[in-house]
N, C-alpha and C. Protein backbone atom coordinates (compact mmCIF):
# COMPACT_ATOMS: atom_id res chain seq x y z
N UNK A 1 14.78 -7.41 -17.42
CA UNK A 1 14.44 -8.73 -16.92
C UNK A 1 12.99 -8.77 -16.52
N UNK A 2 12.16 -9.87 -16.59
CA UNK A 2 10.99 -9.86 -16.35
C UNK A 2 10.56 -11.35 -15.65
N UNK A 3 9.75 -11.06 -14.39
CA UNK A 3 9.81 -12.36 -13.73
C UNK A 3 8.21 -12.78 -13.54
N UNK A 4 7.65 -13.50 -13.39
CA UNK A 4 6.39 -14.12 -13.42
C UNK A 4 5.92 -15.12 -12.56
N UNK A 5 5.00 -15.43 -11.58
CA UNK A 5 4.47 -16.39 -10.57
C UNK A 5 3.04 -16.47 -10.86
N UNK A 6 2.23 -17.56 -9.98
CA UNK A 6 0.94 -17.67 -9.66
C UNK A 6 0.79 -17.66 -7.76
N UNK A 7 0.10 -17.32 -7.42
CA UNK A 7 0.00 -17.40 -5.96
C UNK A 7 -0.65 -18.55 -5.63
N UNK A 8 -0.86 -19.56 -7.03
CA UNK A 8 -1.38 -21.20 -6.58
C UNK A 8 -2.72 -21.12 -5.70
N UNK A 9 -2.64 -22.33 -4.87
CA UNK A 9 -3.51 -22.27 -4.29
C UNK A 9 -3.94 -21.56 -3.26
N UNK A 10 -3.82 -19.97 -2.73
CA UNK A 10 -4.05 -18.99 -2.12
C UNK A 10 -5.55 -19.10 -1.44
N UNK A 11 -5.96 -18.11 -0.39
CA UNK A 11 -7.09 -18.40 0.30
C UNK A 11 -8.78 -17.91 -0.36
N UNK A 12 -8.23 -16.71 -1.75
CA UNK A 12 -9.14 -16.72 -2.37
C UNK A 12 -8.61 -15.76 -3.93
N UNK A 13 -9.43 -15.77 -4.66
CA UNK A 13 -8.78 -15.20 -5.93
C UNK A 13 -9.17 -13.57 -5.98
N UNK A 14 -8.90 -12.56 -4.94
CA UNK A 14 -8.95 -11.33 -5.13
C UNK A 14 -7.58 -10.97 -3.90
N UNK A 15 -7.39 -11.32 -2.83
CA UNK A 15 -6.55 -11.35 -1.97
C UNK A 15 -5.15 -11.74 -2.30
N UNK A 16 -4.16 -10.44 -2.08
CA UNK A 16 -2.47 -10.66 -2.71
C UNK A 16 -1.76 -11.84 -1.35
N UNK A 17 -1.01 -12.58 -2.08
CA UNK A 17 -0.34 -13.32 -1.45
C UNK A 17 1.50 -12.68 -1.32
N UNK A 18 2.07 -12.56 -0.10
CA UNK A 18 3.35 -11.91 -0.85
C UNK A 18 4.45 -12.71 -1.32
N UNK A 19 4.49 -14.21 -0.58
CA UNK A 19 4.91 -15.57 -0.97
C UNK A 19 5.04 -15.42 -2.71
N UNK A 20 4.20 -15.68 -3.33
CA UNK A 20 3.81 -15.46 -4.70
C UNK A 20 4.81 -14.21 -5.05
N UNK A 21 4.48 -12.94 -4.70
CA UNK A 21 4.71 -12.01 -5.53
C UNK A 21 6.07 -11.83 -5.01
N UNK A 22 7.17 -12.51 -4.04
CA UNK A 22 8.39 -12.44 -4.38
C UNK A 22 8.99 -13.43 -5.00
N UNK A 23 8.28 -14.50 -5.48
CA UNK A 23 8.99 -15.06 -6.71
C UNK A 23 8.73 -15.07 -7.63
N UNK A 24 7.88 -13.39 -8.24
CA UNK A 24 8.44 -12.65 -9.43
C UNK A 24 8.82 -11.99 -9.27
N UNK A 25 9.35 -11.18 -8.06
CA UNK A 25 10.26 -10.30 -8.05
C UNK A 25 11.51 -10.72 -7.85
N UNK A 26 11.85 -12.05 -7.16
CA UNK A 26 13.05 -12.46 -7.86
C UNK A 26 13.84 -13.23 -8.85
N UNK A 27 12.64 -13.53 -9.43
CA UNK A 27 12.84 -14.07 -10.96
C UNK A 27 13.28 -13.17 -11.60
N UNK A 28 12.78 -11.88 -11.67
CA UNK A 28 13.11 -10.55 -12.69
C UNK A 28 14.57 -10.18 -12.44
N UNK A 29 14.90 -9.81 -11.21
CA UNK A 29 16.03 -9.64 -11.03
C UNK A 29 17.23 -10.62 -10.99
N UNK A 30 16.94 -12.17 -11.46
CA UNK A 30 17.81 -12.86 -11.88
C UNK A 30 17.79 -12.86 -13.17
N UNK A 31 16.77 -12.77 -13.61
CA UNK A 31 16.36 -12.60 -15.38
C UNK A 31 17.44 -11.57 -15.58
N UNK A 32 16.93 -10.17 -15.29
CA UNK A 32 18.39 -9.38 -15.45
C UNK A 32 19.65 -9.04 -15.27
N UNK A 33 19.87 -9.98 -14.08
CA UNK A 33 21.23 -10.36 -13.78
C UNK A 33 21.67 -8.88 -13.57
N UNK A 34 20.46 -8.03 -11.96
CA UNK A 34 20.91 -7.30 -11.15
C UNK A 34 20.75 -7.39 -9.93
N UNK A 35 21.05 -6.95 -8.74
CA UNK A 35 20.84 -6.66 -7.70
C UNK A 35 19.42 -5.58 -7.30
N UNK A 36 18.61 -6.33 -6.60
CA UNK A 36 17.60 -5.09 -6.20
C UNK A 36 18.33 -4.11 -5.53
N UNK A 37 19.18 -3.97 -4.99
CA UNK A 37 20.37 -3.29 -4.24
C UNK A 37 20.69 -1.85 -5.43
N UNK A 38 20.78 -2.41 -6.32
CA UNK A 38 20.94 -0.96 -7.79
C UNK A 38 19.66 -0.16 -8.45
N UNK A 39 18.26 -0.55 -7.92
CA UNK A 39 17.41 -0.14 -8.43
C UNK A 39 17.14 1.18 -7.24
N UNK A 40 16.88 2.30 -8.18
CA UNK A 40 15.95 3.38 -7.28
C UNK A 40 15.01 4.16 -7.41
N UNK A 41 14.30 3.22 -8.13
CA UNK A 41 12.72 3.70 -8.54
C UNK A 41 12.04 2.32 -8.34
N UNK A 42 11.18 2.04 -7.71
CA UNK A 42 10.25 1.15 -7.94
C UNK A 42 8.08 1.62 -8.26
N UNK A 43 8.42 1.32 -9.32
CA UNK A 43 7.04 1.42 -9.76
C UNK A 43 5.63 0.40 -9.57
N UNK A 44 4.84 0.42 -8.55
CA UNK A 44 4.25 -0.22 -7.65
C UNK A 44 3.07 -0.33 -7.73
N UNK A 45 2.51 -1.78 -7.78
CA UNK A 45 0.98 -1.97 -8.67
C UNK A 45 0.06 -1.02 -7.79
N UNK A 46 0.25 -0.95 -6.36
CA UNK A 46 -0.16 0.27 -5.73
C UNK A 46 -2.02 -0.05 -5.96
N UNK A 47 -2.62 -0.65 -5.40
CA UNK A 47 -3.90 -1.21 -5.77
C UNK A 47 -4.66 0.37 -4.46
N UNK A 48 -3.96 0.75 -3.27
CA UNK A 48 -4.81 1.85 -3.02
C UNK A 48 -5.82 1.21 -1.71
N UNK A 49 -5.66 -0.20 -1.87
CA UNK A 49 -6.42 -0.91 -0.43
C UNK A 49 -5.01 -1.31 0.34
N UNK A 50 -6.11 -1.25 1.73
CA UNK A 50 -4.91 -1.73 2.68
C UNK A 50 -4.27 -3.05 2.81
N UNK A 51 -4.89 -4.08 2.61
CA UNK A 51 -4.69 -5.18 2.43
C UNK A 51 -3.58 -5.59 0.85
N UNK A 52 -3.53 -4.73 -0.15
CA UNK A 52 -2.83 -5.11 -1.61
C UNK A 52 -1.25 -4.03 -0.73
N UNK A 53 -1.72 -2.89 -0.70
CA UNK A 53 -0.38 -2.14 -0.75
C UNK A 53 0.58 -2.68 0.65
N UNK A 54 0.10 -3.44 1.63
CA UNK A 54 0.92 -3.78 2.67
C UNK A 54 1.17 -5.22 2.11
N UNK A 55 0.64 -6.06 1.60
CA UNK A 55 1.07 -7.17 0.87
C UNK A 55 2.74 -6.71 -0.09
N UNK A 56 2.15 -5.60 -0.76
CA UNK A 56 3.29 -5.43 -2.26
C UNK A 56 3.98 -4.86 -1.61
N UNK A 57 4.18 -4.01 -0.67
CA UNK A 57 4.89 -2.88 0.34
C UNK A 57 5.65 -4.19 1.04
N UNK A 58 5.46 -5.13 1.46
CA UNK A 58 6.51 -6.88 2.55
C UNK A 58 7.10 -7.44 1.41
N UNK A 59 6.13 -7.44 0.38
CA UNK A 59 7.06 -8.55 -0.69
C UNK A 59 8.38 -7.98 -1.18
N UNK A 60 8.01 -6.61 -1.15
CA UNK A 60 9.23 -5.92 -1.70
C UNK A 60 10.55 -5.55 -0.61
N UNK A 61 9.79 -5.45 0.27
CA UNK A 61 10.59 -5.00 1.44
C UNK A 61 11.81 -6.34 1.83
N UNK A 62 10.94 -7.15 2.23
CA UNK A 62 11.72 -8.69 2.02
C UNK A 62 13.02 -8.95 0.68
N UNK A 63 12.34 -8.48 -0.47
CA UNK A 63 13.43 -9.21 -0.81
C UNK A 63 14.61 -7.92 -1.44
N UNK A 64 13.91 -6.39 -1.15
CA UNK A 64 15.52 -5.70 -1.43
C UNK A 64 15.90 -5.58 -0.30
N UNK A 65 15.49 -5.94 0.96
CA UNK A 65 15.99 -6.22 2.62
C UNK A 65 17.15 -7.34 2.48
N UNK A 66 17.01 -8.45 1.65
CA UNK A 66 17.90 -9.65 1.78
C UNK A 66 18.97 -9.19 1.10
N UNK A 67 18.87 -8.17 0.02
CA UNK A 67 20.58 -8.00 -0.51
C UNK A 67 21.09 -7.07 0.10
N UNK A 68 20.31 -5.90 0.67
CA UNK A 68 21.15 -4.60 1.37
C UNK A 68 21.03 -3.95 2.64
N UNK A 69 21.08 -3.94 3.31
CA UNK A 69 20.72 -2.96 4.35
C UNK A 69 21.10 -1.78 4.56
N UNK A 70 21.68 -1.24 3.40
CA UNK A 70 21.12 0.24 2.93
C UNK A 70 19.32 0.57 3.61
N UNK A 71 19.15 1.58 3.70
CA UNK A 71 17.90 2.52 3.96
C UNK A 71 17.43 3.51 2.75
N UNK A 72 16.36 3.18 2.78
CA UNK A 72 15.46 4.79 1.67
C UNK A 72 16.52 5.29 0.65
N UNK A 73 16.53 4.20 -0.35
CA UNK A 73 17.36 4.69 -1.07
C UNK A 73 16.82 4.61 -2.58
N UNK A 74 15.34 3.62 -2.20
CA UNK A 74 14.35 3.69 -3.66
C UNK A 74 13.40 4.60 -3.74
N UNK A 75 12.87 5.48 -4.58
CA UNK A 75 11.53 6.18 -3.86
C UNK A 75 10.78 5.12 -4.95
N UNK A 76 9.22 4.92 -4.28
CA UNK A 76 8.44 4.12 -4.41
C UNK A 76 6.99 4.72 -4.62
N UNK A 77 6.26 4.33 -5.66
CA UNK A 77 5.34 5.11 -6.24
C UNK A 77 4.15 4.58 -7.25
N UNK A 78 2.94 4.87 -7.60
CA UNK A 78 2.42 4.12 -8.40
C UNK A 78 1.46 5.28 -8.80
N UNK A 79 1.68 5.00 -10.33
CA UNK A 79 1.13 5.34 -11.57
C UNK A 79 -0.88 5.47 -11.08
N UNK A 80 -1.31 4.83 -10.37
CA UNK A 80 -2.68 4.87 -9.96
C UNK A 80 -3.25 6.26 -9.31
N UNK A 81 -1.99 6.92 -8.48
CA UNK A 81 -2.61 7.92 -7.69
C UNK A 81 -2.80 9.03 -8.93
N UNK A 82 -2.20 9.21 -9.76
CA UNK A 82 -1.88 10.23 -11.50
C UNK A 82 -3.31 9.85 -12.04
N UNK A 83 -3.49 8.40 -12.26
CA UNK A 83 -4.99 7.86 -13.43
C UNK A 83 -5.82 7.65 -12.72
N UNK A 84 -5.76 6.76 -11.42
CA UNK A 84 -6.75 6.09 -11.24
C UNK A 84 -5.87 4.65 -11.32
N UNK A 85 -7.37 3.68 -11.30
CA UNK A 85 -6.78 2.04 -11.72
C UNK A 85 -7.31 1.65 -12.65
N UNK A 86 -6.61 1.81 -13.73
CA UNK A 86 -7.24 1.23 -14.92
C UNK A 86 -7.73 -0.31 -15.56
N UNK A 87 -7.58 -0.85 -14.23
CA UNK A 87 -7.62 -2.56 -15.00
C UNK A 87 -6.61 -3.33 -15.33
N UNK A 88 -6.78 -3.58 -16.39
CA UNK A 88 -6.38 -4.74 -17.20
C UNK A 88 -5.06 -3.85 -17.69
N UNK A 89 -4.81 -2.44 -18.02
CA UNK A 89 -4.19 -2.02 -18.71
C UNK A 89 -3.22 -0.85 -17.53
N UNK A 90 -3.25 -1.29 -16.41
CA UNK A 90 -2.44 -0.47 -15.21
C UNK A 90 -1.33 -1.01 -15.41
N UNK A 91 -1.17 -2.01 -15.70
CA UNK A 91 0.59 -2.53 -15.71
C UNK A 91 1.61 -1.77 -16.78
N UNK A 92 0.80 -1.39 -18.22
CA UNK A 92 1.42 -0.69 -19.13
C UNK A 92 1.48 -0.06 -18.55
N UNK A 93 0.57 0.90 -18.02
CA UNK A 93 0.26 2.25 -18.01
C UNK A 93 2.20 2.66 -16.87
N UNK A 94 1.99 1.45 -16.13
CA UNK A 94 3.49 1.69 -15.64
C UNK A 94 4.49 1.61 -15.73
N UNK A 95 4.76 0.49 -16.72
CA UNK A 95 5.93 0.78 -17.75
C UNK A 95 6.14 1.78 -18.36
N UNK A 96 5.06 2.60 -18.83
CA UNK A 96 5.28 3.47 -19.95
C UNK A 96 5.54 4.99 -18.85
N UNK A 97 5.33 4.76 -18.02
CA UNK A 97 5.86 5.50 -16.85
C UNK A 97 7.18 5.97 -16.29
N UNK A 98 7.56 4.56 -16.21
CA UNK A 98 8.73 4.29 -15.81
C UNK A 98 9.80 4.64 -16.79
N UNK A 99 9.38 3.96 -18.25
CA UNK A 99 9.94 4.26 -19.35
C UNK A 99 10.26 5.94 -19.42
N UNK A 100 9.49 6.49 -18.91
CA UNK A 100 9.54 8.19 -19.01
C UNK A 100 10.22 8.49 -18.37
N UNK A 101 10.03 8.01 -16.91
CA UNK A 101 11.13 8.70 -16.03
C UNK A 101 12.34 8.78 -16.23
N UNK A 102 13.00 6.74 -17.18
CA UNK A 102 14.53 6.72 -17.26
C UNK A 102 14.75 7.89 -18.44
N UNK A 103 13.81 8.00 -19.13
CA UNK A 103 14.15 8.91 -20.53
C UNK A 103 14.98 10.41 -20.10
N UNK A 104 13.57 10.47 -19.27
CA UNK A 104 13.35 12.12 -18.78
C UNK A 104 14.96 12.33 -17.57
N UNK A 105 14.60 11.10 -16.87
CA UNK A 105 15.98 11.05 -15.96
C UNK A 105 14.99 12.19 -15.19
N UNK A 106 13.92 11.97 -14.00
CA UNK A 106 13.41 12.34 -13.16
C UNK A 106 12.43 11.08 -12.62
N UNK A 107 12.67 11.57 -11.10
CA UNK A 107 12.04 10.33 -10.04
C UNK A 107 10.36 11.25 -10.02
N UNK A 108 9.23 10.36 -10.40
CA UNK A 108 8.01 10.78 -10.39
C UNK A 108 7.60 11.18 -9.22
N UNK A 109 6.22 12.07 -9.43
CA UNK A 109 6.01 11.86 -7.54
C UNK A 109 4.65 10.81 -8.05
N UNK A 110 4.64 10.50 -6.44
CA UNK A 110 3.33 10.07 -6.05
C UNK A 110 2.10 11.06 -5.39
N UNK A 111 1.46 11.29 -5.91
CA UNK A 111 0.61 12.49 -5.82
C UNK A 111 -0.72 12.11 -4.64
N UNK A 112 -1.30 12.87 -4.07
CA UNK A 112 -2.11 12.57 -3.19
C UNK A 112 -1.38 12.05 -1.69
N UNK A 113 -0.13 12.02 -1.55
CA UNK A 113 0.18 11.34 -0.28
C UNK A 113 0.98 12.63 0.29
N UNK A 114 0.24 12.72 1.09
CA UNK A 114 1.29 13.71 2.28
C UNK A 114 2.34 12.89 3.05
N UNK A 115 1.45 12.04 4.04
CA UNK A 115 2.12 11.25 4.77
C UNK A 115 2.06 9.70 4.27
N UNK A 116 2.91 9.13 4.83
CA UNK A 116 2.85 7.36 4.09
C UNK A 116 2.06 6.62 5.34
N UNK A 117 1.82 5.58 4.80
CA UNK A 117 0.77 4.71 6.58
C UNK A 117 1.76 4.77 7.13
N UNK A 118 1.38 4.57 8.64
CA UNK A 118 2.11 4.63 9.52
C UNK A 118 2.02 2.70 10.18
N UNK A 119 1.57 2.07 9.01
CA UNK A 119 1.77 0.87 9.24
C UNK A 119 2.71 0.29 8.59
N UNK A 120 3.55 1.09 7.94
CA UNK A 120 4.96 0.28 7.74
C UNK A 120 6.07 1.21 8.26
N UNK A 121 6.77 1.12 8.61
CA UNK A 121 8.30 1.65 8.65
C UNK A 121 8.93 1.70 7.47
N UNK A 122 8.69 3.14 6.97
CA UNK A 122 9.40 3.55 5.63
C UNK A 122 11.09 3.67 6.11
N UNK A 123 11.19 4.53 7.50
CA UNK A 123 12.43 4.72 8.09
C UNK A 123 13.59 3.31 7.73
N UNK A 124 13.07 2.57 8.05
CA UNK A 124 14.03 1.13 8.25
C UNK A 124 13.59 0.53 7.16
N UNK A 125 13.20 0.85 5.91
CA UNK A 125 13.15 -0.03 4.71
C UNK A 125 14.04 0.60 4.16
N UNK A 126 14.06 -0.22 2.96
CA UNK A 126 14.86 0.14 1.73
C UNK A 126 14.20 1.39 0.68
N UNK A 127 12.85 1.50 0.76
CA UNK A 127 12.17 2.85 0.19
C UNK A 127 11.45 4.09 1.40
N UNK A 128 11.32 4.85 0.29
CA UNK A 128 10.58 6.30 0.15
C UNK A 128 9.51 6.60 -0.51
N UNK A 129 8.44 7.09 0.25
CA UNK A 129 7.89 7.43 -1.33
C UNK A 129 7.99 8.95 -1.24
N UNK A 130 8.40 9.31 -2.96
CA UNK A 130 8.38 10.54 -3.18
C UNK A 130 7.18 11.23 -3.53
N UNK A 131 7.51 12.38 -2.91
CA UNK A 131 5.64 13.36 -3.09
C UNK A 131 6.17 14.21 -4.05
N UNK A 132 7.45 14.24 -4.75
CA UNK A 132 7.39 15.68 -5.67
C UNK A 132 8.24 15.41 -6.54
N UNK A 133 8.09 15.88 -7.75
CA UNK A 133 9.05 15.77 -9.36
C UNK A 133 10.27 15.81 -8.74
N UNK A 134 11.42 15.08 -9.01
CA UNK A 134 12.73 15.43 -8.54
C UNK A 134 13.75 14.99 -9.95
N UNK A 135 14.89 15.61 -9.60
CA UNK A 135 16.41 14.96 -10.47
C UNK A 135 16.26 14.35 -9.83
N UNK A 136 16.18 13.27 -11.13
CA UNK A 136 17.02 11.39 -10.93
C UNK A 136 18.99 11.57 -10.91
N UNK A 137 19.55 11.63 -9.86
CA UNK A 137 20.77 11.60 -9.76
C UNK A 137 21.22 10.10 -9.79
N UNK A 138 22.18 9.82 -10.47
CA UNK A 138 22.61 8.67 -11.34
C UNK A 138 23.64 8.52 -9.79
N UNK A 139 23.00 7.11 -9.41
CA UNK A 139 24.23 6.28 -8.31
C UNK A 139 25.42 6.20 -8.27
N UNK A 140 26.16 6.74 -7.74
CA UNK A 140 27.51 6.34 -7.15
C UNK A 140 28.52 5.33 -7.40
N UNK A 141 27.62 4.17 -7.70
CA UNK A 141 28.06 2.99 -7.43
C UNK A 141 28.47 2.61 -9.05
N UNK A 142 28.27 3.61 -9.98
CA UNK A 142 28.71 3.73 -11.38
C UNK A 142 27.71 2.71 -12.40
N UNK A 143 26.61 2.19 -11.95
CA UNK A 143 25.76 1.57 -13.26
C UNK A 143 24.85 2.48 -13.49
N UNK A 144 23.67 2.29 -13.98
CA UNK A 144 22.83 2.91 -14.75
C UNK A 144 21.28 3.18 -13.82
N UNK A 145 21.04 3.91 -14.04
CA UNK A 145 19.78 4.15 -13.43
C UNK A 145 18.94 2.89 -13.66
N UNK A 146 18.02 2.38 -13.06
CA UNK A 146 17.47 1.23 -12.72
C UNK A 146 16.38 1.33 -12.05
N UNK A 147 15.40 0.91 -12.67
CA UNK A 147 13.55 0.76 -12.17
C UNK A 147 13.10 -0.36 -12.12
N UNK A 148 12.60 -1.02 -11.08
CA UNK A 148 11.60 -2.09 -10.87
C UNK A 148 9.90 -1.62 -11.07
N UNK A 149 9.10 -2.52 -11.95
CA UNK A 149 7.89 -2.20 -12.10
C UNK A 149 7.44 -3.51 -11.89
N UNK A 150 6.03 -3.10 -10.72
CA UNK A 150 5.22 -4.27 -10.54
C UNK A 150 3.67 -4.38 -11.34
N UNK A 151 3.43 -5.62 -11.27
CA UNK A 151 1.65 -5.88 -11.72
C UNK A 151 1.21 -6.61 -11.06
N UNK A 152 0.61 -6.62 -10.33
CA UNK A 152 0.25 -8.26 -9.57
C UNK A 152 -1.63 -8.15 -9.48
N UNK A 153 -2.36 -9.05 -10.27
CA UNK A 153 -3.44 -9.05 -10.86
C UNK A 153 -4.27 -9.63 -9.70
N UNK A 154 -5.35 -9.77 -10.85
CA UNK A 154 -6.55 -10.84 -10.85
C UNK A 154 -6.43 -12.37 -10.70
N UNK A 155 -6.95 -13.06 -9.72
CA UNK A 155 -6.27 -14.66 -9.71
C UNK A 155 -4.92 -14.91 -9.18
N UNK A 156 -4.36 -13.78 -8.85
CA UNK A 156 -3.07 -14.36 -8.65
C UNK A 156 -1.78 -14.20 -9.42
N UNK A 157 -2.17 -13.55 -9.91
CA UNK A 157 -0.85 -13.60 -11.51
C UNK A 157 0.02 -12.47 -10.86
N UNK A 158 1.49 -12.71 -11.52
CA UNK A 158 2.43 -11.86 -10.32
C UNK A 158 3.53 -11.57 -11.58
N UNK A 159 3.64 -9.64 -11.58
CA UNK A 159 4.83 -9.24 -12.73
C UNK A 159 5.50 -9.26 -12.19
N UNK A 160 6.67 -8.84 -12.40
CA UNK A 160 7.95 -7.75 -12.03
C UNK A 160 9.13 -7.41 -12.90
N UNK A 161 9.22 -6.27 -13.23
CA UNK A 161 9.76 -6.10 -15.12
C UNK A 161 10.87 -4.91 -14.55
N UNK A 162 12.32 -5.26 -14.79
CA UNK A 162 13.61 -4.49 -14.23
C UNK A 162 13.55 -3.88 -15.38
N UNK A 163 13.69 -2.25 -15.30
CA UNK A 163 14.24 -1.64 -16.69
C UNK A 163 15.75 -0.94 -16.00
N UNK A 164 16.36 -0.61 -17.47
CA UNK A 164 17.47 0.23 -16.94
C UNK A 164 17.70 1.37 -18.01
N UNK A 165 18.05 2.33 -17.59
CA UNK A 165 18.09 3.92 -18.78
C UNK A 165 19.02 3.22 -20.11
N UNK A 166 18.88 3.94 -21.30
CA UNK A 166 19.54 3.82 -22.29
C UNK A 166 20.61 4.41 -22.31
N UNK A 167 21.89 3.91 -22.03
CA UNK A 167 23.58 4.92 -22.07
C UNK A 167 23.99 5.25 -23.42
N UNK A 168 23.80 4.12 -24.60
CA UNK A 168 24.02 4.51 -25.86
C UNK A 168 23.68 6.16 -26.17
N UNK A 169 24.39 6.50 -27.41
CA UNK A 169 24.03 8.00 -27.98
C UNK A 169 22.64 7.97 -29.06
N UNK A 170 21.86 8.72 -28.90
CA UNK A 170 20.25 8.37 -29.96
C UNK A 170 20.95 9.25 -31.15
């Protein structure tokens, strides 16, 4: 599923709005007709300033907060701390990420982070971020492994693209 916004008329065109970027994150997950509640990877535009990652860090928090109150049950991570920020082309770069992990069936780390800010409460959210290669252990709850990937740009423009592992036989 893949969901899409503008942050409209916002206070300037470099500054994330999180208004905006949860109604592509819940567009996507109606697009796919899942619950953020089943996803446990989220792949995170992760911009690396304080102002983008506590924006994308509420938008998200907000809206897998409204279906579950489950705890740390996503680990949360972005493809930037591995490359860098590539631009225009960071959003692939995280799909094709993500795409690996469901393949590989391992939760990535996020590299460079010892500790997470201590300006959010990872404790009482719905994520984690992971610092180290791990088994992706397949949920309980009997569906399929499940990744949320974000992009949220230049101007305002807002992704959010649900993948889920392939069960078929290759």
């Amino acid at each position: 599923g893949i969901g899409s916004s503008s942050d409209g008329k916002n206070r300037s065109l470099t500054a994330p709005h999180p208004p905006g970027q949860i109604k592509a994150v819940e567009r996507a997950y109606e697009d796919a007709d899942v619950s953020p509640a089943t996803i446990s990877l989220v792949e995170a535009h992760g911009t690396g300033t304080v102002v983008g990652d506590s924006a994308e860090i509420t938008t998200l928090n907000e809206v897998f907060s409204s279906r579950t109150s489950e705890k740390q049950f996503a680990a949360v991570g972005s493809v930037k701390s591995m490359i860098g920020h590539t631009k225009t082309v960071a959003g692939m770069a995280s799909v094709i990420k993500t795409a690996m992990a469901l393949k590989n069936r391992v939760l990535p780390p996020t590299i460079g982070v010892e500790k997470p800010t201590s300006r959010f409460d990872f404790r009482e959210s719905p994520f984690y971020v992971n610092t180290q290669t791990r088994p992706w252990i397949p949920d309980l709850g009997g569906h399929p492994r499940r990744a949320g990937v974000s992009s949220f740009g230049f101007g305002g423009t807002n992704f959010h693209m649900v993948m889920e592992e392939y069960t078929g036989s290759y």
